[in-house]
C-alpha atoms as a PDB file:
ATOM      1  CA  UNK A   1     -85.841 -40.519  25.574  1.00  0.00           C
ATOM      2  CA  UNK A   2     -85.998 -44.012  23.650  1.00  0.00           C
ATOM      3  CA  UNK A   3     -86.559 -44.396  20.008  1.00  0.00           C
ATOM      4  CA  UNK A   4     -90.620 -45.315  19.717  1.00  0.00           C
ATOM      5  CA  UNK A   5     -91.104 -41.820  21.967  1.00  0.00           C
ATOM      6  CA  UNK A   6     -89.424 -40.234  19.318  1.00  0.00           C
ATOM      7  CA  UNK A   7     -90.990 -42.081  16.724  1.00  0.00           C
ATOM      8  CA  UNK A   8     -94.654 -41.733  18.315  1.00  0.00           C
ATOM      9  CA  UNK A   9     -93.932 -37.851  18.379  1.00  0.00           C
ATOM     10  CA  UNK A  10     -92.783 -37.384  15.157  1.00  0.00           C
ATOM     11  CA  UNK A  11     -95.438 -39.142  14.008  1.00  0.00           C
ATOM     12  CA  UNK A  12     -98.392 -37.316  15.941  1.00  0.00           C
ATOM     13  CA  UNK A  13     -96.306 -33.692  14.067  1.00  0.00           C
ATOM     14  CA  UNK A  14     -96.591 -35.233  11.125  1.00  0.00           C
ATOM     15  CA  UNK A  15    -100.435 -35.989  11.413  1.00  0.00           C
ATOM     16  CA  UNK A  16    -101.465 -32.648  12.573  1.00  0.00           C
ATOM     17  CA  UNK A  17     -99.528 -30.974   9.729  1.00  0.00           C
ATOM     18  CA  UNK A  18    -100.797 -33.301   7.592  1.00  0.00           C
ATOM     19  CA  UNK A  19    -104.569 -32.302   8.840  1.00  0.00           C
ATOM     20  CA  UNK A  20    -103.487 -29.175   8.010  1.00  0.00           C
ATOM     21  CA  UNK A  21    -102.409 -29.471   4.530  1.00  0.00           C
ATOM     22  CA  UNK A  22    -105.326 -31.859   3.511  1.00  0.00           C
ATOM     23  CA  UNK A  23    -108.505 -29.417   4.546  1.00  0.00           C
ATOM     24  CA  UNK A  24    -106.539 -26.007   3.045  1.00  0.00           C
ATOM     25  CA  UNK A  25    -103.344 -26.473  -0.023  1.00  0.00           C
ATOM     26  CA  UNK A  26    -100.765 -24.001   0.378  1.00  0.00           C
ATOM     27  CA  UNK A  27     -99.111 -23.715  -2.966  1.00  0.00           C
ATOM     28  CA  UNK A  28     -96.206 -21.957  -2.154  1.00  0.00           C
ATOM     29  CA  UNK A  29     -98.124 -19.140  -0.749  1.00  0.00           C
ATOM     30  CA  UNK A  30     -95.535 -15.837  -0.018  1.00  0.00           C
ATOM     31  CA  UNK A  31     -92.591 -17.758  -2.085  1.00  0.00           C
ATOM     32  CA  UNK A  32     -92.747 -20.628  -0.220  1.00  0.00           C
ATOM     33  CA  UNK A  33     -94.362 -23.785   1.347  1.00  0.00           C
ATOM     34  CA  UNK A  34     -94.454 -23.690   4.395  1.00  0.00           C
ATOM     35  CA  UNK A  35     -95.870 -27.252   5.266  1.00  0.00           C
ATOM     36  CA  UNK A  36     -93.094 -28.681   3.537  1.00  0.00           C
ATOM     37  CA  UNK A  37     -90.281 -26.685   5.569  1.00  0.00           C
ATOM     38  CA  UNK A  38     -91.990 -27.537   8.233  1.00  0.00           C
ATOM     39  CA  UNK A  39     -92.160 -31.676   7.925  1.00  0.00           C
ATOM     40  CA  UNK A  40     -88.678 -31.187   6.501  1.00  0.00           C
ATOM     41  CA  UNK A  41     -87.299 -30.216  10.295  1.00  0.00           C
ATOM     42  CA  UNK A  42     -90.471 -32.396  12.113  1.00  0.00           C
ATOM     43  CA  UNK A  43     -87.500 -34.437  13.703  1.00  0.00           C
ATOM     44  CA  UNK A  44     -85.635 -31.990  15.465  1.00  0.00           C
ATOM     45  CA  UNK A  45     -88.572 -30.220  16.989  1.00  0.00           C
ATOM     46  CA  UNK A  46     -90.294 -33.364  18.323  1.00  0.00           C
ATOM     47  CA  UNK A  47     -87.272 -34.415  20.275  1.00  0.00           C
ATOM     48  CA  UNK A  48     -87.023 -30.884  21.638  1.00  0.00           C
ATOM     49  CA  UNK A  49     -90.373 -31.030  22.338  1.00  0.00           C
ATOM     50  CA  UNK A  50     -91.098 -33.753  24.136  1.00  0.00           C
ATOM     51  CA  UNK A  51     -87.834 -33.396  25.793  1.00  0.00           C
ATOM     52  CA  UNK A  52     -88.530 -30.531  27.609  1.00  0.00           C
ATOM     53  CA  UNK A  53     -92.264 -31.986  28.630  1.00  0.00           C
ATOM     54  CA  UNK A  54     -94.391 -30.103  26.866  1.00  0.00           C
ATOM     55  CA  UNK A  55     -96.532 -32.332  25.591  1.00  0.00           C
ATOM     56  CA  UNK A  56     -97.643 -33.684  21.996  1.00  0.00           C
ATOM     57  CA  UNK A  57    -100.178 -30.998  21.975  1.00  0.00           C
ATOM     58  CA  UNK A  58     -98.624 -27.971  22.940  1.00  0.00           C
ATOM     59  CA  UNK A  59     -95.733 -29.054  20.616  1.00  0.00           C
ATOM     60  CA  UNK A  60     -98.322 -29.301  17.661  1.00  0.00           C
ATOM     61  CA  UNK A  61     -99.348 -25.664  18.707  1.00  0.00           C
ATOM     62  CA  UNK A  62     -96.487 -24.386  18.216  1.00  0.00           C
ATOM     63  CA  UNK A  63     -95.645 -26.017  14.916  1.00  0.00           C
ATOM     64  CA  UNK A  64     -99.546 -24.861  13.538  1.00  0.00           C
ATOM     65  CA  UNK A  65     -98.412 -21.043  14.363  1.00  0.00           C
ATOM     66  CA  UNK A  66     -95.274 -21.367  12.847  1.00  0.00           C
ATOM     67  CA  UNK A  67     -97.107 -22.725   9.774  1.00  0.00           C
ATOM     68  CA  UNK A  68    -100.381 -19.964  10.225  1.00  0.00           C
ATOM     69  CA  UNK A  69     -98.400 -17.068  11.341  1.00  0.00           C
ATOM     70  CA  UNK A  70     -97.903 -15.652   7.152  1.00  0.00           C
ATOM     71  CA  UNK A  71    -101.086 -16.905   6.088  1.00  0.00           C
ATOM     72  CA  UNK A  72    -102.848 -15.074   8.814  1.00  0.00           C
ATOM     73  CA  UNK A  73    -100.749 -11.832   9.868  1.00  0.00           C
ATOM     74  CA  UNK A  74    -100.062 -11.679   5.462  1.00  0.00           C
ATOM     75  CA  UNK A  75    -103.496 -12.619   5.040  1.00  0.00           C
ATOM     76  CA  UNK A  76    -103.384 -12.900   1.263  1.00  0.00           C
ATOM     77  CA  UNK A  77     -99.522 -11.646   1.290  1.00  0.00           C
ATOM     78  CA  UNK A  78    -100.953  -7.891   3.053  1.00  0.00           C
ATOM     79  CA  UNK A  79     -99.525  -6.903   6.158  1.00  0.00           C
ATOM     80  CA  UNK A  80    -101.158  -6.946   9.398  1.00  0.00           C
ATOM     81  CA  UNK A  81     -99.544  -3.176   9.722  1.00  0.00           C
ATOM     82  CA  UNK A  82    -100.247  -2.189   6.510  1.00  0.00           C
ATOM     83  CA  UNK A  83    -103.205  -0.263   8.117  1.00  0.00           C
ATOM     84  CA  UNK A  84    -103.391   0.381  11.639  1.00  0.00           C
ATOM     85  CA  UNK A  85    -106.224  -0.936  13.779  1.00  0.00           C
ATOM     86  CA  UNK A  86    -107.702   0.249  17.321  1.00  0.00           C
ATOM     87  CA  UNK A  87    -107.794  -1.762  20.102  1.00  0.00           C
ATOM     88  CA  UNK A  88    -109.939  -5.084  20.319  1.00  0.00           C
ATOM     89  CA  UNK A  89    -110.694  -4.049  16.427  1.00  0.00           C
ATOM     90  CA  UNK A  90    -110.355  -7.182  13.971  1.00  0.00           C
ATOM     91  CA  UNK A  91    -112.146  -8.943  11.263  1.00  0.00           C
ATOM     92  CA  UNK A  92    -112.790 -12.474   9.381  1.00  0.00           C
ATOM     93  CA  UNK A  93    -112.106 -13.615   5.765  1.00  0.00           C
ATOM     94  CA  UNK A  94    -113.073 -16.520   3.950  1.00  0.00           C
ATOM     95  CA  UNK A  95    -110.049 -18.047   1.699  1.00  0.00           C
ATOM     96  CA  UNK A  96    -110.692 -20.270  -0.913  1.00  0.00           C
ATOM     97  CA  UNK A  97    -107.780 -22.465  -2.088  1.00  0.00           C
ATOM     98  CA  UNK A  98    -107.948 -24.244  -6.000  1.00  0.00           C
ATOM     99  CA  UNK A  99    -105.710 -26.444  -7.138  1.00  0.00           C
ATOM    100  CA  UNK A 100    -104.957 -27.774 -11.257  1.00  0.00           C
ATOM    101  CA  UNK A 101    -107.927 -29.299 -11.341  1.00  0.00           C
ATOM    102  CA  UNK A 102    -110.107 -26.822 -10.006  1.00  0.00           C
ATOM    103  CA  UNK A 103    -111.086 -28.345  -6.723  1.00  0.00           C
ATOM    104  CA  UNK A 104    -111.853 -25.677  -4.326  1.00  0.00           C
ATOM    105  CA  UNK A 105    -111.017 -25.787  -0.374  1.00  0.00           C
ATOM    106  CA  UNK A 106    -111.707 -23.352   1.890  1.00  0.00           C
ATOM    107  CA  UNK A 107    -110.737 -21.815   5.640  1.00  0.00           C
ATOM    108  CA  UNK A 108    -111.577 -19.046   7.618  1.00  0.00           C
ATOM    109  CA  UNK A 109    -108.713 -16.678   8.844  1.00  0.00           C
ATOM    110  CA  UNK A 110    -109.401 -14.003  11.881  1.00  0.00           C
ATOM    111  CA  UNK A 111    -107.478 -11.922  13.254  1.00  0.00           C
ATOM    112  CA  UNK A 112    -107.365  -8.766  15.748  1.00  0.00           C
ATOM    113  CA  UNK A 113    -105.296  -6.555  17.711  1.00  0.00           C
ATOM    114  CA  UNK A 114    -106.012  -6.980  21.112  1.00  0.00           C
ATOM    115  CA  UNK A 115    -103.634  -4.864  23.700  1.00  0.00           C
ATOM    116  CA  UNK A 116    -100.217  -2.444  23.462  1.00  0.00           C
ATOM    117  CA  UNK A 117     -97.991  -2.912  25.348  1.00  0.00           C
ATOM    118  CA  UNK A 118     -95.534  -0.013  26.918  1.00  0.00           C
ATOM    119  CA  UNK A 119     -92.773  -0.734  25.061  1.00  0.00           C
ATOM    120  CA  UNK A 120     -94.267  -1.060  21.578  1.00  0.00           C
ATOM    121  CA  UNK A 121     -95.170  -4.980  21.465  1.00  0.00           C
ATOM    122  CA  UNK A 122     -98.617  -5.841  21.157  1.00  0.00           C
ATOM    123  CA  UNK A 123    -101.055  -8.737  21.584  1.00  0.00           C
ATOM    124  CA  UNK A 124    -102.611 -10.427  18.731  1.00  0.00           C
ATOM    125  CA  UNK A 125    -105.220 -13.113  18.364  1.00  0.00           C
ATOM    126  CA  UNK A 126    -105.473 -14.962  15.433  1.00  0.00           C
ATOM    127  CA  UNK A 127    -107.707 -18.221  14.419  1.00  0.00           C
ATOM    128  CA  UNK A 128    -107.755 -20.486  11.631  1.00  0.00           C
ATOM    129  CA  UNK A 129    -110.578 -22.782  11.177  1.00  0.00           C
ATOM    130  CA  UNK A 130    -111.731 -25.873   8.716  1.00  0.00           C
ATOM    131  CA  UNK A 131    -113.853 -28.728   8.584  1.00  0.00           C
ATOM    132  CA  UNK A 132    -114.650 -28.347  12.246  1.00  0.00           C
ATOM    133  CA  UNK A 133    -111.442 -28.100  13.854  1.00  0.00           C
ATOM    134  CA  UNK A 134    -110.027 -24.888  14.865  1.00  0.00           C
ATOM    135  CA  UNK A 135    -106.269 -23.471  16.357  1.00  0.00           C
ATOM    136  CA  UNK A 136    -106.611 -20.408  18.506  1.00  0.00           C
ATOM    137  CA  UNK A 137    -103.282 -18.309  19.722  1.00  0.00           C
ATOM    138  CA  UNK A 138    -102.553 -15.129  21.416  1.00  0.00           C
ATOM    139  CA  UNK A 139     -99.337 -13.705  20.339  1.00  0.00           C
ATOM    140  CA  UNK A 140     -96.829 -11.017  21.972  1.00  0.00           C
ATOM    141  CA  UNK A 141     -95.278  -9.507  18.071  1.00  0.00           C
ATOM    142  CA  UNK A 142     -92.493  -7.202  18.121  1.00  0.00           C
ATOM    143  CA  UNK A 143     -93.026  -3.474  16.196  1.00  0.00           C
ATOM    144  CA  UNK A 144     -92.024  -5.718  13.153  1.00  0.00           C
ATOM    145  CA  UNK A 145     -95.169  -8.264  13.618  1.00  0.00           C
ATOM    146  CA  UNK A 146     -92.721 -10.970  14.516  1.00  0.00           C
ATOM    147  CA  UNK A 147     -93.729 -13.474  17.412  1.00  0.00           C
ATOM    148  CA  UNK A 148     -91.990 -12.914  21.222  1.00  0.00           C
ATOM    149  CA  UNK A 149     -94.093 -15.383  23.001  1.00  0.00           C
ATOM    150  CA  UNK A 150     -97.533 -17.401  21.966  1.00  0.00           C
ATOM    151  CA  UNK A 151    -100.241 -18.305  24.718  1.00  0.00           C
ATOM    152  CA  UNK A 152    -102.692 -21.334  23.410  1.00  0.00           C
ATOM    153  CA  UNK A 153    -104.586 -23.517  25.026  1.00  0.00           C
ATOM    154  CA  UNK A 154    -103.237 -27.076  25.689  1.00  0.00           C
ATOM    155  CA  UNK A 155    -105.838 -30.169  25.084  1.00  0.00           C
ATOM    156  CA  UNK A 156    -103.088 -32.615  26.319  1.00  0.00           C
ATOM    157  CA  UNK A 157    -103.321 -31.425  29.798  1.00  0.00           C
ATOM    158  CA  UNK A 158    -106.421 -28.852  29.540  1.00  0.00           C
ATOM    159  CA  UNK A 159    -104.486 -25.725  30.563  1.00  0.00           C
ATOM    160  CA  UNK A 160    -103.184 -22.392  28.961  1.00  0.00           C
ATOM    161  CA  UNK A 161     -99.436 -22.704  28.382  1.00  0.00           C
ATOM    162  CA  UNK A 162     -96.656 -20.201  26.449  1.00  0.00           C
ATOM    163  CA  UNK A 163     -94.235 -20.774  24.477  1.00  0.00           C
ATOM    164  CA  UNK A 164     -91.164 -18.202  23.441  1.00  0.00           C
ATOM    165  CA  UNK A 165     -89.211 -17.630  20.241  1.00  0.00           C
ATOM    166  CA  UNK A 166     -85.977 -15.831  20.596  1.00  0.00           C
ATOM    167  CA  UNK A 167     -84.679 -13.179  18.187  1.00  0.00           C
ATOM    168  CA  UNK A 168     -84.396 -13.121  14.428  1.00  0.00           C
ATOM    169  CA  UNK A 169     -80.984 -14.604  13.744  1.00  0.00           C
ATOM    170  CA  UNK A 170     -80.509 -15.745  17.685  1.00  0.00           C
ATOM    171  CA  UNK A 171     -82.101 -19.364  17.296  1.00  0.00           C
ATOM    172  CA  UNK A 172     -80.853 -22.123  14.674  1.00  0.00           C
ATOM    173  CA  UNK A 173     -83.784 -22.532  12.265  1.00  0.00           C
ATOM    174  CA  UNK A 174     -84.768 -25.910  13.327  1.00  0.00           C
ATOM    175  CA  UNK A 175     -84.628 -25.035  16.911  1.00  0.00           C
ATOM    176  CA  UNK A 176     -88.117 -24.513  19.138  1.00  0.00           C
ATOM    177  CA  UNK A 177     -87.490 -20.823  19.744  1.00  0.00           C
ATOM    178  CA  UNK A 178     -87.234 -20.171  16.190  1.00  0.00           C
ATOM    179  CA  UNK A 179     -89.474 -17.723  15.360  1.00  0.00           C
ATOM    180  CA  UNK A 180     -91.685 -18.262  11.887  1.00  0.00           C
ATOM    181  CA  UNK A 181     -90.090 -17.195   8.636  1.00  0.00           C
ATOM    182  CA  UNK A 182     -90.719 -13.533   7.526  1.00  0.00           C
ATOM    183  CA  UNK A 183     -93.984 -13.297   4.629  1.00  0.00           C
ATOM    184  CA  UNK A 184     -92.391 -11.378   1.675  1.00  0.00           C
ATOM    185  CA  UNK A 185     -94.298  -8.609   1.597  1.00  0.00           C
ATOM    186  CA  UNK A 186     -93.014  -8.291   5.468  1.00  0.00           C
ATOM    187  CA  UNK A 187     -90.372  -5.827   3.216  1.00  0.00           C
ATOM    188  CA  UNK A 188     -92.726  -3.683   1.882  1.00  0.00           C
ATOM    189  CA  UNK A 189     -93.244  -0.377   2.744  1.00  0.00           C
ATOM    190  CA  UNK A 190     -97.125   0.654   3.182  1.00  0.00           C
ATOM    191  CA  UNK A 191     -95.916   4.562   1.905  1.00  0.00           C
ATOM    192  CA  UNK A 192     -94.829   2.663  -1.312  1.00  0.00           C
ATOM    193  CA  UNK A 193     -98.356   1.001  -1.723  1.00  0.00           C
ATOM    194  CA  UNK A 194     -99.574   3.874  -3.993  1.00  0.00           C
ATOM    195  CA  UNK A 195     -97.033   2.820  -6.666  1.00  0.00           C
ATOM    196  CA  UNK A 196     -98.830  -0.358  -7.283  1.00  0.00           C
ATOM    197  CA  UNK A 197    -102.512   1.286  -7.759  1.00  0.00           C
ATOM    198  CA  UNK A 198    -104.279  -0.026 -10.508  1.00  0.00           C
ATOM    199  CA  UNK A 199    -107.444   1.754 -10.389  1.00  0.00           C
ATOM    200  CA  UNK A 200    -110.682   1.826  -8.529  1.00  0.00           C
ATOM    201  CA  UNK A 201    -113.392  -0.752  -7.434  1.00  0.00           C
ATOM    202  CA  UNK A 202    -116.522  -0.874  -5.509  1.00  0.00           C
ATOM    203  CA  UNK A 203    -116.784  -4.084  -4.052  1.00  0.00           C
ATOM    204  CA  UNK A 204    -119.176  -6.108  -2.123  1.00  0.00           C
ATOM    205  CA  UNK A 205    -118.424  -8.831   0.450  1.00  0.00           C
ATOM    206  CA  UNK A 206    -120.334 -10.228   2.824  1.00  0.00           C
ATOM    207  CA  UNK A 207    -119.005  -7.425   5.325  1.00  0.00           C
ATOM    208  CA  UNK A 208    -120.975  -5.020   3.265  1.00  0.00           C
ATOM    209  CA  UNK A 209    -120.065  -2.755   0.341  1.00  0.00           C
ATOM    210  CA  UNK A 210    -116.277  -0.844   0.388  1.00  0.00           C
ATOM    211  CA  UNK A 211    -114.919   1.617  -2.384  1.00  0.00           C
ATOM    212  CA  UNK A 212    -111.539   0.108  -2.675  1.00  0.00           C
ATOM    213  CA  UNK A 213    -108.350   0.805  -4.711  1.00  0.00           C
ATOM    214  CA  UNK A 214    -107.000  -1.984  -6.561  1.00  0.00           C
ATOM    215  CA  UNK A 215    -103.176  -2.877  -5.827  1.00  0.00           C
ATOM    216  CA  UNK A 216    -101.396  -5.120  -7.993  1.00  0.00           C
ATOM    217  CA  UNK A 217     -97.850  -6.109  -6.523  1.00  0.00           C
ATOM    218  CA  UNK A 218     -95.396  -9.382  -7.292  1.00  0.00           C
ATOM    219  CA  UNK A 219     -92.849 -11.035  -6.288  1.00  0.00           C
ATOM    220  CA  UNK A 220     -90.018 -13.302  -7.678  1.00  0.00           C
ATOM    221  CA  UNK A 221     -88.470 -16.365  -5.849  1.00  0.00           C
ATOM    222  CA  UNK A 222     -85.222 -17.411  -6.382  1.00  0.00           C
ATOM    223  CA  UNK A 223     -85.408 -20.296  -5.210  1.00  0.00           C
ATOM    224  CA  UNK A 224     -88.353 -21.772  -7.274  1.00  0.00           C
ATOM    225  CA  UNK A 225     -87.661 -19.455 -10.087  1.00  0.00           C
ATOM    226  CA  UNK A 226     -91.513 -18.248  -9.999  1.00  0.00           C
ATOM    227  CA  UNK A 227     -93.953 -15.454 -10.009  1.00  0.00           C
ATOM    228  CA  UNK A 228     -96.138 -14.996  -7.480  1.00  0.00           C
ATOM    229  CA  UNK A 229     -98.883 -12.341  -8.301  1.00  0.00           C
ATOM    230  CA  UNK A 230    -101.155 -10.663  -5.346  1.00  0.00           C
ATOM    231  CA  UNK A 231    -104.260  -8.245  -6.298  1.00  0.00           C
ATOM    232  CA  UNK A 232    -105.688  -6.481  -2.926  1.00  0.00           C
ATOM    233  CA  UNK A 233    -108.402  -4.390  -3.264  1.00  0.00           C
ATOM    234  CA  UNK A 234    -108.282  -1.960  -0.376  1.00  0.00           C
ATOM    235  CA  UNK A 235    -110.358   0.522   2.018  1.00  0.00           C
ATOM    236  CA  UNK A 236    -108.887   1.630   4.659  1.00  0.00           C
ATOM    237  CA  UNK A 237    -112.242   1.979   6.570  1.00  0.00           C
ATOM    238  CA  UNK A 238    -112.398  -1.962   7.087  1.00  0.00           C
ATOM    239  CA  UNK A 239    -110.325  -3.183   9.966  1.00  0.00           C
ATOM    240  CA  UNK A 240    -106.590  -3.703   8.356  1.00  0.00           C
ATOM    241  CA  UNK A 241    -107.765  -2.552   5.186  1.00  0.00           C
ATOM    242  CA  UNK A 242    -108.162  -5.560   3.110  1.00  0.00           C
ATOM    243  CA  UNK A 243    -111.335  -6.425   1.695  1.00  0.00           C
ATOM    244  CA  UNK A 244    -110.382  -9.247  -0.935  1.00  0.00           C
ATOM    245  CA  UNK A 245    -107.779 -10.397  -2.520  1.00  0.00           C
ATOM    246  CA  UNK A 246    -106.248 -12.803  -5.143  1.00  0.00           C
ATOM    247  CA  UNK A 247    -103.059 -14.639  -5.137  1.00  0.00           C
ATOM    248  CA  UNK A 248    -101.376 -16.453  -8.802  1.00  0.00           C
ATOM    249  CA  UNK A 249     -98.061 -18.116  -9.577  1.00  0.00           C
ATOM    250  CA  UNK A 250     -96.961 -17.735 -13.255  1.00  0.00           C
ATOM    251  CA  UNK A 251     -95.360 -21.937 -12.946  1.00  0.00           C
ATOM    252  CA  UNK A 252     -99.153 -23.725 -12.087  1.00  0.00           C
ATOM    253  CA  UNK A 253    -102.746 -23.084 -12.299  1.00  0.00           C
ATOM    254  CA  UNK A 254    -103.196 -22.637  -8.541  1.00  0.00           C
ATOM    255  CA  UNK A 255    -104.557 -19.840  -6.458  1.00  0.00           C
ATOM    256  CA  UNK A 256    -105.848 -18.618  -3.864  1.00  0.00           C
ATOM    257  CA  UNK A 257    -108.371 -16.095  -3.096  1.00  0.00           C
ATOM    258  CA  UNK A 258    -110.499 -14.255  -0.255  1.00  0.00           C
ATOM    259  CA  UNK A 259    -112.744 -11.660   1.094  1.00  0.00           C
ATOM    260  CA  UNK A 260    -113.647  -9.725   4.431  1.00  0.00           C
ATOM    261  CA  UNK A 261    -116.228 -11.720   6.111  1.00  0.00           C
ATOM    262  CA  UNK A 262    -117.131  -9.335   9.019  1.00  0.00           C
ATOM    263  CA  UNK A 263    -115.970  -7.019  11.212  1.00  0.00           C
ATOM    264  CA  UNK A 264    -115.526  -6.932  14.820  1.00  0.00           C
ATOM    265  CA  UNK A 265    -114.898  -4.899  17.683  1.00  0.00           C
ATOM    266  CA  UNK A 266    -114.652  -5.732  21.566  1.00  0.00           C
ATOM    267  CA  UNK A 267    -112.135  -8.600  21.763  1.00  0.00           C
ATOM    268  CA  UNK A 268    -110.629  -9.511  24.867  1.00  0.00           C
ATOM    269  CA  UNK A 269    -107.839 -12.039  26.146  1.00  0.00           C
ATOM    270  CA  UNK A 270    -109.053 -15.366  26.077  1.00  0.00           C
ATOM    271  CA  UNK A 271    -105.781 -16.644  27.767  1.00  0.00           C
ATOM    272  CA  UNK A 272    -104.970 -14.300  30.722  1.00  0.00           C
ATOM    273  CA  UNK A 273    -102.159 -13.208  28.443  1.00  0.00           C
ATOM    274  CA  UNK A 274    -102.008  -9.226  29.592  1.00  0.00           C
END
């Protein structure tokens, strides 16, 4: 592979994460930012990538889920398992982003459990849309949430295609099997939630009206020697339990916050993945 296909591919990742980061600003959401680790190892995936004939695209694809996968199975920093869902059951939120001046930018974030599988994996679909664009993927998660195998579909060559991330701790980080980084609160127990109550709310969302508990829990990071603060208010009669939440860092004056949009129910494979 010569130098401008490298070049041309590394630029095209850039520009899609780039897309990314300029409709919807990350600050270090979950102890870290993820946009940043990601154009930090741009180089090494796009040779893989195009390498192995892929395609632009479906490399892009599997960058975006690497970047989406905490924001959207941790929507707000709460598990996707926190609260168990049935079947084709999944919902929408609306996440509003500010940064130090106050500017707001927004995103919606859906997700739902789809299929189980016989050995305890299941399907998920998960979406994350802005300013007209959207990125749609399937995923095969482990009993842990983390990704097996993505389907999505490919505008390079206008097919489905799959991609597959070995093991936690099998695949060098900057490798395209790698799967995406655990969220945080990926090590925290749902049985330990009532710890972290902080009262009781009635709250209304454009879902409709849920008597939720308030949790408050943090989180320290090492590495940028910060606070991050998370506030869910909870029912666990919407889908996943969430209904809004709130997201600070003690070190700037950005955050992030969201709410249940609506509900759903019915989903099916839009990939042939099962």
């Amino acid at each position: 592979m010569g130098n401008r296909t490298r070049i041309v591919a590394g630029f095209i990742a850039v520009a899609a994460v780039s897309s990314l980061s300029s409709c919807f600003s990350l600050p270090g959401l979950g102890g870290f930012n993820p946009l940043a680790d990601l154009q930090s190892s741009v180089s090494a995936r796009a040779s893989a990538e195009v390498s192995s004939a892929v395609g632009i695209t479906g490399m892009s694809r599997k960058m975006m889920f690497n970047v989406l996968y905490s924001q959207i199975f941790y929507i707000g920093g709460f598990g996707a398992g926190f609260y168990d869902l049935e079947e084709t059951q999944g919902a929408v939120w609306r996440i509003e982003s500010y940064d130090e001046d106050g500017k707001m930018s927004a995103v919606e974030a859906e997700r739902a459990f789809l299929k189980a599988m016989p050995n305890g994996d299941r399907w998920w679909y998960l979406s994350w849309r802005a300013d007209g664009e959207s990125w749609e993927f399937e995923a095969l998660m482990d009993k842990n949430l983390m990704a097996r195998k993505i389907r999505y579909f490919n505008e390079d060559v206008k097919r489905v295609e799959e991609a597959k991330f070995e093991e936690p701790g099998k695949a060098k980080p900057d490798s395209e099997t790698a799967p995406p980084e655990a969220a945080p609160a990926s090590g925290l127990d749902p049985k330990d939630l009532p710890k972290y109550v902080d009262g009781k709310e009635t709250i209304k969302v454009k879902a409709g009206t849920f008597q939720t508990e308030r949790i408050e829990w943090s989180f320290y990071d090492e590495d940028e020697k910060a606070t991050y603060r998370y506030i869910w208010w909870v029912d666990p009669k919407a889908s996943g339990g969430l209904v809004r939440f709130q997201w600070t860092s003690d070190k700037s004056k950005e955050s992030i916050q969201g709410e249940l949009v609506s509900l759903k129910k019915g989903y099916k494979s839009k990939f042939a993945s099962f």
